[in-house]
PDB file of N, CA and C in Angstrom:
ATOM      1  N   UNK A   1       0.848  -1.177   0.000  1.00  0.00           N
ATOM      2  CA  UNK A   1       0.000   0.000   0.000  1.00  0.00           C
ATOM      3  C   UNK A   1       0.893   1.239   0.000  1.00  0.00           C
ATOM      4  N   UNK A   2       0.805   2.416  -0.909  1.00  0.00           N
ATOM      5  CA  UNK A   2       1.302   3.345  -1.076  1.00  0.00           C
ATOM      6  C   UNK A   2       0.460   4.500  -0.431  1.00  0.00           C
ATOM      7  N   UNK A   3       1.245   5.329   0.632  1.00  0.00           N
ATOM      8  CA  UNK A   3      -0.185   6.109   1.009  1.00  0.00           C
ATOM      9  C   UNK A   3       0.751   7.936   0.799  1.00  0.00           C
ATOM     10  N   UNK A   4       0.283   8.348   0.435  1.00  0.00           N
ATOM     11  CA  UNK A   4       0.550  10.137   0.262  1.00  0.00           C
ATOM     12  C   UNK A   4       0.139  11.267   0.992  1.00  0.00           C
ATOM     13  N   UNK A   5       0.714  11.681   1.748  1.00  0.00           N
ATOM     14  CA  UNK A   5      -0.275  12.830   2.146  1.00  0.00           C
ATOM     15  C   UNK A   5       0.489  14.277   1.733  1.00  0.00           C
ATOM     16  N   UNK A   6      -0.992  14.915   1.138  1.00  0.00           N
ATOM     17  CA  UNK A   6      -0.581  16.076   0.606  1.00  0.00           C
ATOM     18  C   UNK A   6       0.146  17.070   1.442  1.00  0.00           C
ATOM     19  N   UNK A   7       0.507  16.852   2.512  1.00  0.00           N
ATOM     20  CA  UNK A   7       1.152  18.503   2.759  1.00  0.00           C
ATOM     21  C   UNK A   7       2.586  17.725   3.586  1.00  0.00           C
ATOM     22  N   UNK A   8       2.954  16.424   2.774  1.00  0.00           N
ATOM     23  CA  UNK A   8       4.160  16.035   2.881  1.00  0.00           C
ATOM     24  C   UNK A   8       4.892  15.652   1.497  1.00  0.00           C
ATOM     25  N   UNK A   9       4.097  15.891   0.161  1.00  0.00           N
ATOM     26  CA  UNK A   9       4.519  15.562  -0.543  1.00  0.00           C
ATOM     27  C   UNK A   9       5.306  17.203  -1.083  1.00  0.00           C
ATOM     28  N   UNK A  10       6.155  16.886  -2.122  1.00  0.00           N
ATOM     29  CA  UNK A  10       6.917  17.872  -2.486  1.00  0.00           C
ATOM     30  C   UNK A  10       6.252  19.293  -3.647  1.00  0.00           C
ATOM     31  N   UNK A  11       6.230  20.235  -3.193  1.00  0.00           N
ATOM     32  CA  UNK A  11       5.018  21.061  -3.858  1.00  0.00           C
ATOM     33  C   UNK A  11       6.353  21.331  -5.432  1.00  0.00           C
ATOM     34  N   UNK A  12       5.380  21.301  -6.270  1.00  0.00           N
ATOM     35  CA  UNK A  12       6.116  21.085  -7.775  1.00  0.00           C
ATOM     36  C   UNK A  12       5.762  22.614  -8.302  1.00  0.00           C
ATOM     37  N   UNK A  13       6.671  22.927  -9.307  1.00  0.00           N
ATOM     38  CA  UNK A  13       6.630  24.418  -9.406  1.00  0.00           C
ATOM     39  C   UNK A  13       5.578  24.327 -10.913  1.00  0.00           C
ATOM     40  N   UNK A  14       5.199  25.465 -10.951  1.00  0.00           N
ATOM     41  CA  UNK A  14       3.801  25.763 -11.704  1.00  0.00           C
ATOM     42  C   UNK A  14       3.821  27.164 -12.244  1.00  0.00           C
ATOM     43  N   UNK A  15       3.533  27.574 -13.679  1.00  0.00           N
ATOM     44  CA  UNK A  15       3.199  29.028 -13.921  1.00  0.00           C
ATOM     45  C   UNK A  15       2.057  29.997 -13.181  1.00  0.00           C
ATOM     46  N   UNK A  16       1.247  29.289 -12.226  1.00  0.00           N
ATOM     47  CA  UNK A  16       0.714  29.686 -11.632  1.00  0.00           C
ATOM     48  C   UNK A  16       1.351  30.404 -10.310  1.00  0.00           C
ATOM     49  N   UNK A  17       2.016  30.014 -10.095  1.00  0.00           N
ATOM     50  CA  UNK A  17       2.838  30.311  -8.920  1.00  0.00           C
ATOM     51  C   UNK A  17       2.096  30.234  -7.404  1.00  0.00           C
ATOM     52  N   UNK A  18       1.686  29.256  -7.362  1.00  0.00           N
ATOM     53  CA  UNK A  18       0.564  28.770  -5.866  1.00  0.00           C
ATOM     54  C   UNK A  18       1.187  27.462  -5.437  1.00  0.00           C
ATOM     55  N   UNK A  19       0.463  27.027  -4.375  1.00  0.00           N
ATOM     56  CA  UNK A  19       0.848  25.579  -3.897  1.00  0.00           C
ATOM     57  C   UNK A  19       0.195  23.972  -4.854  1.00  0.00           C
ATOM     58  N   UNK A  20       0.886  23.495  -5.427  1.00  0.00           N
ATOM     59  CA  UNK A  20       0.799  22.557  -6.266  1.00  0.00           C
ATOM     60  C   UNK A  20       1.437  21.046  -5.747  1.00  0.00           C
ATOM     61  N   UNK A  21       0.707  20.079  -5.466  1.00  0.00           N
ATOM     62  CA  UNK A  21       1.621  19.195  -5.361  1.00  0.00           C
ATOM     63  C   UNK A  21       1.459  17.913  -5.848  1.00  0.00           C
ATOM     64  N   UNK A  22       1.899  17.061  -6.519  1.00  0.00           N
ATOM     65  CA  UNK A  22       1.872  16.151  -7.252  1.00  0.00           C
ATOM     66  C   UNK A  22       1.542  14.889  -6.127  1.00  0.00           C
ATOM     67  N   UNK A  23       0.724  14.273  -6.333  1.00  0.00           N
ATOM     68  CA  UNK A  23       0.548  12.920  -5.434  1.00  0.00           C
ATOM     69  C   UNK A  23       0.212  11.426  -6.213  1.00  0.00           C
ATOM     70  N   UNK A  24       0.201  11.599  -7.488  1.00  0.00           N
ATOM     71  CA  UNK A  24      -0.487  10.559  -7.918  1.00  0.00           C
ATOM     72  C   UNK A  24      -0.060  10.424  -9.560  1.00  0.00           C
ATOM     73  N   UNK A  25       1.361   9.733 -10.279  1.00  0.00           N
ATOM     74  CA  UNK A  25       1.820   9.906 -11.401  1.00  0.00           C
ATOM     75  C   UNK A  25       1.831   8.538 -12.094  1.00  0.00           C
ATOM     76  N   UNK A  26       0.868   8.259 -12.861  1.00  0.00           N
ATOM     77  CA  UNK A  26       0.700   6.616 -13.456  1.00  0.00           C
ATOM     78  C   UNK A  26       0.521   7.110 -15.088  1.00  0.00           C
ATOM     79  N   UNK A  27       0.785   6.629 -15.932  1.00  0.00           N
ATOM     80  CA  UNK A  27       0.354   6.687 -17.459  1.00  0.00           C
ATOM     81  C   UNK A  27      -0.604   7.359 -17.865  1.00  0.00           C
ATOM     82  N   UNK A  28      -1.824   6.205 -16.667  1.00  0.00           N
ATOM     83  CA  UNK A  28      -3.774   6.547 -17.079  1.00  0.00           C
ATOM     84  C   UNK A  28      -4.258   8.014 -16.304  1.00  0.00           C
ATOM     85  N   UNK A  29      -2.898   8.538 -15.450  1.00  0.00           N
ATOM     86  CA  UNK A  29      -3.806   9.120 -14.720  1.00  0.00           C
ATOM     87  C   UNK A  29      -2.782   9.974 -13.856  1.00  0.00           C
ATOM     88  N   UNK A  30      -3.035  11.406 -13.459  1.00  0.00           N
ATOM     89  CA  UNK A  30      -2.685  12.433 -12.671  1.00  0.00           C
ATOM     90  C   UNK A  30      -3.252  12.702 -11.505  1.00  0.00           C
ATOM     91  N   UNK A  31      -2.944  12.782 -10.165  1.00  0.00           N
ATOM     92  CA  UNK A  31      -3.622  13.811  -9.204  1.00  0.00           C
ATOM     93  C   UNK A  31      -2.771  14.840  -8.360  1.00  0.00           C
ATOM     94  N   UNK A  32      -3.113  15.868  -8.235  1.00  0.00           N
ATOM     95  CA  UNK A  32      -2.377  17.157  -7.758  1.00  0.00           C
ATOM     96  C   UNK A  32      -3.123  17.658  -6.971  1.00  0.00           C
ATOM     97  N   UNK A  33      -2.422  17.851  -5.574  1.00  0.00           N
ATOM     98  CA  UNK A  33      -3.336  19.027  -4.548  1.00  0.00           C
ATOM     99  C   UNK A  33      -3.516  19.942  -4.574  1.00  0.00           C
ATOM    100  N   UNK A  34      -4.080  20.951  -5.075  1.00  0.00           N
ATOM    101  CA  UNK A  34      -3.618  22.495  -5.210  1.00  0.00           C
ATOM    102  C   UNK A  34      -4.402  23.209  -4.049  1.00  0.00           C
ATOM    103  N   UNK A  35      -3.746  23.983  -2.900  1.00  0.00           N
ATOM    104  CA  UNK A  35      -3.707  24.701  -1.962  1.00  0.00           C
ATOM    105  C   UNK A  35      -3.990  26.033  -2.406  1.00  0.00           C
ATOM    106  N   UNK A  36      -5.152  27.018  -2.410  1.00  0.00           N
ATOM    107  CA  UNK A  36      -4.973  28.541  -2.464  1.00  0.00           C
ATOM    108  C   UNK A  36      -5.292  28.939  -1.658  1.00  0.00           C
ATOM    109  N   UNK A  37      -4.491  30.185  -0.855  1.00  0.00           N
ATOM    110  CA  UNK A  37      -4.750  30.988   0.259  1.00  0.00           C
ATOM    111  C   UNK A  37      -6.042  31.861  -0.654  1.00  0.00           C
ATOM    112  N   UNK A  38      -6.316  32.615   0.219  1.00  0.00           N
ATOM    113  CA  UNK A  38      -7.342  33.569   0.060  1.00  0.00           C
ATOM    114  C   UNK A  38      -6.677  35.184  -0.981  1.00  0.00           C
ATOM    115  N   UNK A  39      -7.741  34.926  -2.084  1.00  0.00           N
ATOM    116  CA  UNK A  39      -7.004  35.933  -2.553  1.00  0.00           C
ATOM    117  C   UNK A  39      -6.323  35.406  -4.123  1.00  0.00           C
ATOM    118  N   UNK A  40      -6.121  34.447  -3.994  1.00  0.00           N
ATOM    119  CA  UNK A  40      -4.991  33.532  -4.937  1.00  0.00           C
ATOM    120  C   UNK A  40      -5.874  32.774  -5.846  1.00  0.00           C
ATOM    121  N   UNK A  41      -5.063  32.580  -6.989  1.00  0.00           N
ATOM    122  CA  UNK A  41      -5.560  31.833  -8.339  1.00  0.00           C
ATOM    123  C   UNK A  41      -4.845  31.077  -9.283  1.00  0.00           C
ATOM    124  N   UNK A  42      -6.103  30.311 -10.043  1.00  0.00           N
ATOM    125  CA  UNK A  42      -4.810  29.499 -11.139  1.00  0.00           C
ATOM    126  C   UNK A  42      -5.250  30.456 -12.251  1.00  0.00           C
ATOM    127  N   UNK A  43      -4.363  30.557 -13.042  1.00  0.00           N
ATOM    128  CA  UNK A  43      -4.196  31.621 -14.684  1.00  0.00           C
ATOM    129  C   UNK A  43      -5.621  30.737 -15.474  1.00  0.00           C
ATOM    130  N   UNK A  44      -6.135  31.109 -16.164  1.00  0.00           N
ATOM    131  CA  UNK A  44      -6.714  30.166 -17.118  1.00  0.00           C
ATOM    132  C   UNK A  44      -6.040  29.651 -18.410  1.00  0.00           C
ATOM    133  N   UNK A  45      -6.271  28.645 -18.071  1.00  0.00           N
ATOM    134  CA  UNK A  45      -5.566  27.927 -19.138  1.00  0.00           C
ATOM    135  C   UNK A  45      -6.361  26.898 -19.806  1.00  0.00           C
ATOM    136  N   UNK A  46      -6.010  25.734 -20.431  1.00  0.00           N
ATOM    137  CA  UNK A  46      -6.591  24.908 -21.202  1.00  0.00           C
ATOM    138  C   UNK A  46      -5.647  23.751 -21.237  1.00  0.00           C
ATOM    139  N   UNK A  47      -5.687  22.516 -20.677  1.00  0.00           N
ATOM    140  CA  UNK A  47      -5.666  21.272 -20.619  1.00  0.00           C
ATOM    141  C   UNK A  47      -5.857  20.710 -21.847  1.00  0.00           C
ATOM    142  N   UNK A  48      -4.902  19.621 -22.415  1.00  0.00           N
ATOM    143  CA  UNK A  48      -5.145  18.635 -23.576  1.00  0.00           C
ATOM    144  C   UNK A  48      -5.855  17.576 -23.079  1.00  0.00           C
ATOM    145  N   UNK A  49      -6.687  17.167 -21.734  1.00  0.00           N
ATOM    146  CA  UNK A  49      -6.862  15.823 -21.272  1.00  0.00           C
ATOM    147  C   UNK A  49      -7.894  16.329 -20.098  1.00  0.00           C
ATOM    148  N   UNK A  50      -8.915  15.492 -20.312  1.00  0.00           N
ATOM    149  CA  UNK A  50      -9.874  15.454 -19.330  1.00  0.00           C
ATOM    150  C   UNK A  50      -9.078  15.900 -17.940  1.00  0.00           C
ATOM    151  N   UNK A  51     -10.121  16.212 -17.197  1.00  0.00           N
ATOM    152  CA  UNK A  51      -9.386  17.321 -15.917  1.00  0.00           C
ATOM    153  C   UNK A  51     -11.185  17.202 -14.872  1.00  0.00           C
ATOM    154  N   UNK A  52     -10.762  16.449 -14.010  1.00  0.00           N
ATOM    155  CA  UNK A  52     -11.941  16.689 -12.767  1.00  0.00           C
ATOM    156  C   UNK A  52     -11.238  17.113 -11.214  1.00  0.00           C
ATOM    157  N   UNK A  53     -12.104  18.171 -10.954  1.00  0.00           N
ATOM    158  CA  UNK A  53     -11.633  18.577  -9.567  1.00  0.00           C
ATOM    159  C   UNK A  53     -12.458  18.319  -8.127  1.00  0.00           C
ATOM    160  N   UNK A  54     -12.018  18.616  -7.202  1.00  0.00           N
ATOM    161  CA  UNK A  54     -12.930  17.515  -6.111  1.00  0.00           C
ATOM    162  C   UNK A  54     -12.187  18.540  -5.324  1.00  0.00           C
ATOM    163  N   UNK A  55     -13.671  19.630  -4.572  1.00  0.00           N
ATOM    164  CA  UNK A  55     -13.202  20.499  -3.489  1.00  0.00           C
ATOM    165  C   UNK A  55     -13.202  19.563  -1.889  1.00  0.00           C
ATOM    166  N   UNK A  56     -11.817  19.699  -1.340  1.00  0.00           N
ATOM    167  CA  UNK A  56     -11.704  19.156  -0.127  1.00  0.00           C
ATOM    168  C   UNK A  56     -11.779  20.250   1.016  1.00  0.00           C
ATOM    169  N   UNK A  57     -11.686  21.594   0.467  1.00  0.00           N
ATOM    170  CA  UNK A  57     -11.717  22.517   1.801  1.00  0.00           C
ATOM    171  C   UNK A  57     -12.077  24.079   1.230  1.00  0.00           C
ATOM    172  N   UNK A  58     -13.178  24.977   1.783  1.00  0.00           N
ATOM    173  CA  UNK A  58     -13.198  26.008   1.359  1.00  0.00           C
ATOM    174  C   UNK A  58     -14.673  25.852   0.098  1.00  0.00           C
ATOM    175  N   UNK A  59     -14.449  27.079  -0.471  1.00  0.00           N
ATOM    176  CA  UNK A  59     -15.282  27.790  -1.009  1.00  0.00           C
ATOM    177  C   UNK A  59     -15.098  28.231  -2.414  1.00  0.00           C
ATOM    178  N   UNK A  60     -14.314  27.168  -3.208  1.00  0.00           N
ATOM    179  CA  UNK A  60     -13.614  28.703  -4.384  1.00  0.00           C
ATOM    180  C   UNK A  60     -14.660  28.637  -5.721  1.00  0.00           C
ATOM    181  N   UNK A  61     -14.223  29.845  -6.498  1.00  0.00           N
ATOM    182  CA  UNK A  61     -15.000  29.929  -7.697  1.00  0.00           C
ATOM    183  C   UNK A  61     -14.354  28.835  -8.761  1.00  0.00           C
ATOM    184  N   UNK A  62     -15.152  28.181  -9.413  1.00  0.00           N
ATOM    185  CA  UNK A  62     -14.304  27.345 -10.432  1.00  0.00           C
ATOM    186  C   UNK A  62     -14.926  27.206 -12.244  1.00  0.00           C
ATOM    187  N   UNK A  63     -14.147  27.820 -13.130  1.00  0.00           N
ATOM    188  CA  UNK A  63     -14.747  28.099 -13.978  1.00  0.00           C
ATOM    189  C   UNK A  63     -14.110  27.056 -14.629  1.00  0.00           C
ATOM    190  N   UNK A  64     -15.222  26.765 -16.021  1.00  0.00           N
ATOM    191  CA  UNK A  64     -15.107  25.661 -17.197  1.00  0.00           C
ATOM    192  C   UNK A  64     -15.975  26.503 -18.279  1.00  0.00           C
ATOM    193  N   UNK A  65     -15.103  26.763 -19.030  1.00  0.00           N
ATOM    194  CA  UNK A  65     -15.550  27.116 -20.684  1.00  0.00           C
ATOM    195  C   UNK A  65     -15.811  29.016 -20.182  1.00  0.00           C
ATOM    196  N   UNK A  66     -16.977  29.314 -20.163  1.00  0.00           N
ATOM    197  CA  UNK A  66     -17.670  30.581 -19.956  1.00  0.00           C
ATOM    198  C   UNK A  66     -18.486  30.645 -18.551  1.00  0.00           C
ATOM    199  N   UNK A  67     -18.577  29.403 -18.406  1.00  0.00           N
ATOM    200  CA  UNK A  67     -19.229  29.414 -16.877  1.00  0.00           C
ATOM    201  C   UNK A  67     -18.876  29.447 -15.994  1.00  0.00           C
ATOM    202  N   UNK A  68     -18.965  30.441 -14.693  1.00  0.00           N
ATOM    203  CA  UNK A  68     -18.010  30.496 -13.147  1.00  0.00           C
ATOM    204  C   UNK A  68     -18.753  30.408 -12.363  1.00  0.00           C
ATOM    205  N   UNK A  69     -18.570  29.450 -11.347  1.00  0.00           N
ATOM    206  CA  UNK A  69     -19.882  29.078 -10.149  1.00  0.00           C
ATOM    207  C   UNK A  69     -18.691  28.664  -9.241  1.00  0.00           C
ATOM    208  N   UNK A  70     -19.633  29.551  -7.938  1.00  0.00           N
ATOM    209  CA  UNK A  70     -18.769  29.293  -6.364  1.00  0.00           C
ATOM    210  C   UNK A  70     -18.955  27.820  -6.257  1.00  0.00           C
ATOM    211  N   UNK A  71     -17.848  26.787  -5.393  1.00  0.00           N
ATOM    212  CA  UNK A  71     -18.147  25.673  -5.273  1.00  0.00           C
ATOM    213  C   UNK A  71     -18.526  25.420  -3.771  1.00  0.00           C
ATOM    214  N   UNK A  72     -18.320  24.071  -3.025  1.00  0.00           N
ATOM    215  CA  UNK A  72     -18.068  24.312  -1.959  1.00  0.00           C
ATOM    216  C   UNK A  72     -17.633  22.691  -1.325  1.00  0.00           C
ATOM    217  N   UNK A  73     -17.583  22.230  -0.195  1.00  0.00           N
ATOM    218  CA  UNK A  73     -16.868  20.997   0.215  1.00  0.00           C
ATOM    219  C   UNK A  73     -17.590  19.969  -0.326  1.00  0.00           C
ATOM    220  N   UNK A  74     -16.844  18.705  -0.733  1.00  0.00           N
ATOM    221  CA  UNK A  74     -17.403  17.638  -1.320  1.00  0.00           C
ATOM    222  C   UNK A  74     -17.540  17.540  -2.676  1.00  0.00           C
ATOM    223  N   UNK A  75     -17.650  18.759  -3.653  1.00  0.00           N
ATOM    224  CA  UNK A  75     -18.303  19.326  -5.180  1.00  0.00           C
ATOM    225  C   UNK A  75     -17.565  18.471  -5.381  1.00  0.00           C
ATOM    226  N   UNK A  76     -17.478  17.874  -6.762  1.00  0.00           N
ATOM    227  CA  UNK A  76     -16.499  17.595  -7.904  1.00  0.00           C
ATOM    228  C   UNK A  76     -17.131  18.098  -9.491  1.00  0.00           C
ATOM    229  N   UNK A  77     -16.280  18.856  -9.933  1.00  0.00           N
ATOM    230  CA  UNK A  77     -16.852  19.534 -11.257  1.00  0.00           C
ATOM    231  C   UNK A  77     -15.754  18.863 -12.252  1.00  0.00           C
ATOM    232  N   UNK A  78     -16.610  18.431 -13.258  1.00  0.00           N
ATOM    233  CA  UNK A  78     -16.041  18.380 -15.175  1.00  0.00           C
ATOM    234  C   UNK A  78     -15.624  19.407 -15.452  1.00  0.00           C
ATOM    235  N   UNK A  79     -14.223  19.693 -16.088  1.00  0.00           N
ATOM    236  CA  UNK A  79     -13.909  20.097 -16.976  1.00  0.00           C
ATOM    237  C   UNK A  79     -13.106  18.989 -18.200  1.00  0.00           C
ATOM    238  N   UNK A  80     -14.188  19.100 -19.392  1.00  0.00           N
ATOM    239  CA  UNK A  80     -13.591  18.176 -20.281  1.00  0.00           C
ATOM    240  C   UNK A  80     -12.097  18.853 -21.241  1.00  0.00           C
ATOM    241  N   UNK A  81     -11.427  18.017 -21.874  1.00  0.00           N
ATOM    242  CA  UNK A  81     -10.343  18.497 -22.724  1.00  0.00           C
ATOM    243  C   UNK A  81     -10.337  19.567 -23.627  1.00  0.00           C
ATOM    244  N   UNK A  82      -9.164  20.723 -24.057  1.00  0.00           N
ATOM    245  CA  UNK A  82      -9.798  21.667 -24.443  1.00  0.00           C
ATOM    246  C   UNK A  82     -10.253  22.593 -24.713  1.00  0.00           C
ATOM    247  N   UNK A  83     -10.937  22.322 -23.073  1.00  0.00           N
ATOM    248  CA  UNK A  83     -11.567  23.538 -22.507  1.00  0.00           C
ATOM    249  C   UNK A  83     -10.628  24.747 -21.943  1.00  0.00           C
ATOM    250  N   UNK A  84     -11.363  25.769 -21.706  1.00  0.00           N
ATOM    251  CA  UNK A  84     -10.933  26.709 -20.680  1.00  0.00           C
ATOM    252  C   UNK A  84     -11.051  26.721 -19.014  1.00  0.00           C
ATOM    253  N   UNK A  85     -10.592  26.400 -18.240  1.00  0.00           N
ATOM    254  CA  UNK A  85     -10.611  26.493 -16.881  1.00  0.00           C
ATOM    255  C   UNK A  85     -10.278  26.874 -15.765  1.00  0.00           C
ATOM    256  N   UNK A  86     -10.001  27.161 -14.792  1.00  0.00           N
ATOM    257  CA  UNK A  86      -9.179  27.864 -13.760  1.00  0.00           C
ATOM    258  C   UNK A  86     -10.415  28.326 -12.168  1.00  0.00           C
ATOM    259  N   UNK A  87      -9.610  28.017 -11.348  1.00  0.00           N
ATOM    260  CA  UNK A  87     -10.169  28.320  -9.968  1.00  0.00           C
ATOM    261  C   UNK A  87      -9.904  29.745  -8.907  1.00  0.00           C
ATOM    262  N   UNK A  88     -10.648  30.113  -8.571  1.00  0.00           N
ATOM    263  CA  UNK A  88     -10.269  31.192  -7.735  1.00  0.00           C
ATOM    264  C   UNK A  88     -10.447  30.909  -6.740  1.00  0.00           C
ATOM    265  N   UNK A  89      -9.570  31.625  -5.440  1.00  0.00           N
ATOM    266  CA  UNK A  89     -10.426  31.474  -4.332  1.00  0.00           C
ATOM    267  C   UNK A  89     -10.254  32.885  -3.452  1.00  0.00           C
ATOM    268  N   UNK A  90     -11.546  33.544  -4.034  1.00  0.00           N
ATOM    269  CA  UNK A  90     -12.352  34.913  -3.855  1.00  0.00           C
ATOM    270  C   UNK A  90     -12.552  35.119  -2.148  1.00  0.00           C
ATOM    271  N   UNK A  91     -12.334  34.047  -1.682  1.00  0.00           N
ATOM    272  CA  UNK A  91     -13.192  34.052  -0.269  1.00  0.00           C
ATOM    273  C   UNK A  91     -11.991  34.621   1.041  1.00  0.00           C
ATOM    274  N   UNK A  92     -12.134  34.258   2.606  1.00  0.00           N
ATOM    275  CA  UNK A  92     -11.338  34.908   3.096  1.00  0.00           C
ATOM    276  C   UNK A  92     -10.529  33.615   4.014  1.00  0.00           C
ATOM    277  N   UNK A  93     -10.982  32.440   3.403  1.00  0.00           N
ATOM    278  CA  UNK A  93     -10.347  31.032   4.159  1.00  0.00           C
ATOM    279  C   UNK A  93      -9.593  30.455   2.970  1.00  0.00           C
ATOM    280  N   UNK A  94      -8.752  29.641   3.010  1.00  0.00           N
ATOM    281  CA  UNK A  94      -7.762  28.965   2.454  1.00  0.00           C
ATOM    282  C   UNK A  94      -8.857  27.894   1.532  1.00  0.00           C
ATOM    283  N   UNK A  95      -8.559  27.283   0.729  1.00  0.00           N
ATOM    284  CA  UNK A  95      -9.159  26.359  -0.499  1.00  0.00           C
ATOM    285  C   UNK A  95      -8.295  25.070  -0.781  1.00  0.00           C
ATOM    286  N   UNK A  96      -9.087  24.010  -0.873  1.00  0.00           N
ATOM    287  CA  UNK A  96      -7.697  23.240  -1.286  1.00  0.00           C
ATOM    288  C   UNK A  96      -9.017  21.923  -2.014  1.00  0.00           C
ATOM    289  N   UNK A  97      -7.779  21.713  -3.092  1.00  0.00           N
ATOM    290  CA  UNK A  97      -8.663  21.131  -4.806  1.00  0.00           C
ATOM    291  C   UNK A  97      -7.541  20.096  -5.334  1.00  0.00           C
ATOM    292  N   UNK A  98      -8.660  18.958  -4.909  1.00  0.00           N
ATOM    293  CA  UNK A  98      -7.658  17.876  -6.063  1.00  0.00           C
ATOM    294  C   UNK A  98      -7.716  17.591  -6.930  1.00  0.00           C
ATOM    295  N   UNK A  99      -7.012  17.721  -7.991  1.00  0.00           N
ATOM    296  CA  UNK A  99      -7.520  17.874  -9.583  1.00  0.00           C
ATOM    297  C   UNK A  99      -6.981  16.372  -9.856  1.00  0.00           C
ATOM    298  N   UNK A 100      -7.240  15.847 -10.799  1.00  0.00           N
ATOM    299  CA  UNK A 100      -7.088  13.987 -11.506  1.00  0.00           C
ATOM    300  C   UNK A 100      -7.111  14.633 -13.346  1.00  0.00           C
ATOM    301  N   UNK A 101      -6.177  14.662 -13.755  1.00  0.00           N
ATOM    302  CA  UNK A 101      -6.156  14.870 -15.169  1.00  0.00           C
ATOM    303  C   UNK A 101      -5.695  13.123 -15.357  1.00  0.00           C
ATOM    304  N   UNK A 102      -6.794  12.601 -16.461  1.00  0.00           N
ATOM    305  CA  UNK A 102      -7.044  11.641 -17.228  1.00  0.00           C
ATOM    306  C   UNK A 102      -7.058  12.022 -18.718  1.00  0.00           C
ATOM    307  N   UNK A 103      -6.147  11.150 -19.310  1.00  0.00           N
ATOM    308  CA  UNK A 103      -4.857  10.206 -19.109  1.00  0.00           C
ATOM    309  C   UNK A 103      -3.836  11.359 -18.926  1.00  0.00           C
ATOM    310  N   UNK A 104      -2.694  10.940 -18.308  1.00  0.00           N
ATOM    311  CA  UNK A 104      -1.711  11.764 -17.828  1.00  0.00           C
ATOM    312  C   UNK A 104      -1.690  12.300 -18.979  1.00  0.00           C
ATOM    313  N   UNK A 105      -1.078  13.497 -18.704  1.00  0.00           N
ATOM    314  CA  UNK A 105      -0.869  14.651 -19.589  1.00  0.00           C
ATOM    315  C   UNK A 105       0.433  14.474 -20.493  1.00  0.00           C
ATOM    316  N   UNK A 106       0.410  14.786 -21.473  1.00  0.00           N
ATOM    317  CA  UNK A 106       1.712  14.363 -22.148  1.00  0.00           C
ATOM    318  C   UNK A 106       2.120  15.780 -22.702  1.00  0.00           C
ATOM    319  N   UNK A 107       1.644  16.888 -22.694  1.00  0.00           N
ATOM    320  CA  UNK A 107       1.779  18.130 -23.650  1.00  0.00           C
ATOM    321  C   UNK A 107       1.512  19.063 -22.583  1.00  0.00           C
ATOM    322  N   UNK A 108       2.277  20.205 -22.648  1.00  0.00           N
ATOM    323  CA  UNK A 108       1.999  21.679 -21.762  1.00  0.00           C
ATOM    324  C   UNK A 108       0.299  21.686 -21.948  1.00  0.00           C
ATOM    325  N   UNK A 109       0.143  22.456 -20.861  1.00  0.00           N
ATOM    326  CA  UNK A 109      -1.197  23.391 -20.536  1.00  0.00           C
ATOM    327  C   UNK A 109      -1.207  24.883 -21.742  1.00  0.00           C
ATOM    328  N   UNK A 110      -1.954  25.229 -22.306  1.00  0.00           N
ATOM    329  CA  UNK A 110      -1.622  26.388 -22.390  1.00  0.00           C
ATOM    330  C   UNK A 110      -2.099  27.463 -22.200  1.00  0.00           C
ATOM    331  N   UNK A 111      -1.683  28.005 -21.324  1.00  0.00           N
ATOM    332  CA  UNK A 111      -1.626  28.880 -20.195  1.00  0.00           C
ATOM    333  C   UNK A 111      -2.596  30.653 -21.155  1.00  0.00           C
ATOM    334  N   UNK A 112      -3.432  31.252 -20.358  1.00  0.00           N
ATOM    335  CA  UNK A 112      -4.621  32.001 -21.521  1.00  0.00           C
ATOM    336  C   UNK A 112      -3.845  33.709 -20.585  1.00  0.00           C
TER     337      UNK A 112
END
């Protein structure tokens, strides 16, 4: 059994410039913790590969395509390949989002 915990794993650097951390690197499949303080964001960008996120703490805004809706604990939102996406977290508590990009990513993000 392999077990990870996010705020021991090694935070990986990102054009976003936030807390990022890689926990989960197989062929079929990606997962990353991403931590935002209050205030803080990911750039929008666009993913070559399916991308689902799963709020574990907090409140943040999370947009896909043209649409931006506050989330909140438990959510998990689609964003399919593609697309446009990116999270905020507008609020005044810390946020933290595990994203699973399926199948691992093989090509940059590119960053909007």
């Amino acid at each position: 059994m392999i077990i990870t915990k996010w705020n021991q794993a090694q935070q990986k650097k990102n054009p976003h410039n936030v807390d990022v951390r890689l926990l989960y690197d197989k062929s079929d499949a990606q997962a990353m913790h991403i931590f935002l303080n209050p205030g803080e964001k990911l750039n929008p960008h666009i993913t070559p590969v399916d991308v689902f996120f799963v709020v574990l703490e907090g409140e943040p805004s999370i947009q896909v395509g043209e649409e931006i809706k506050q989330t909140e604990y438990n959510a998990l939102i689609e964003s399919p390949k593609n697309i446009k996406h990116c999270i905020y977290n507008e609020t005044d508590k810390p946020a933290r989002i595990l994203v699973v990009k399926t199948p691992k990513q093989s090509s940059a993000s590119k960053i909007l």
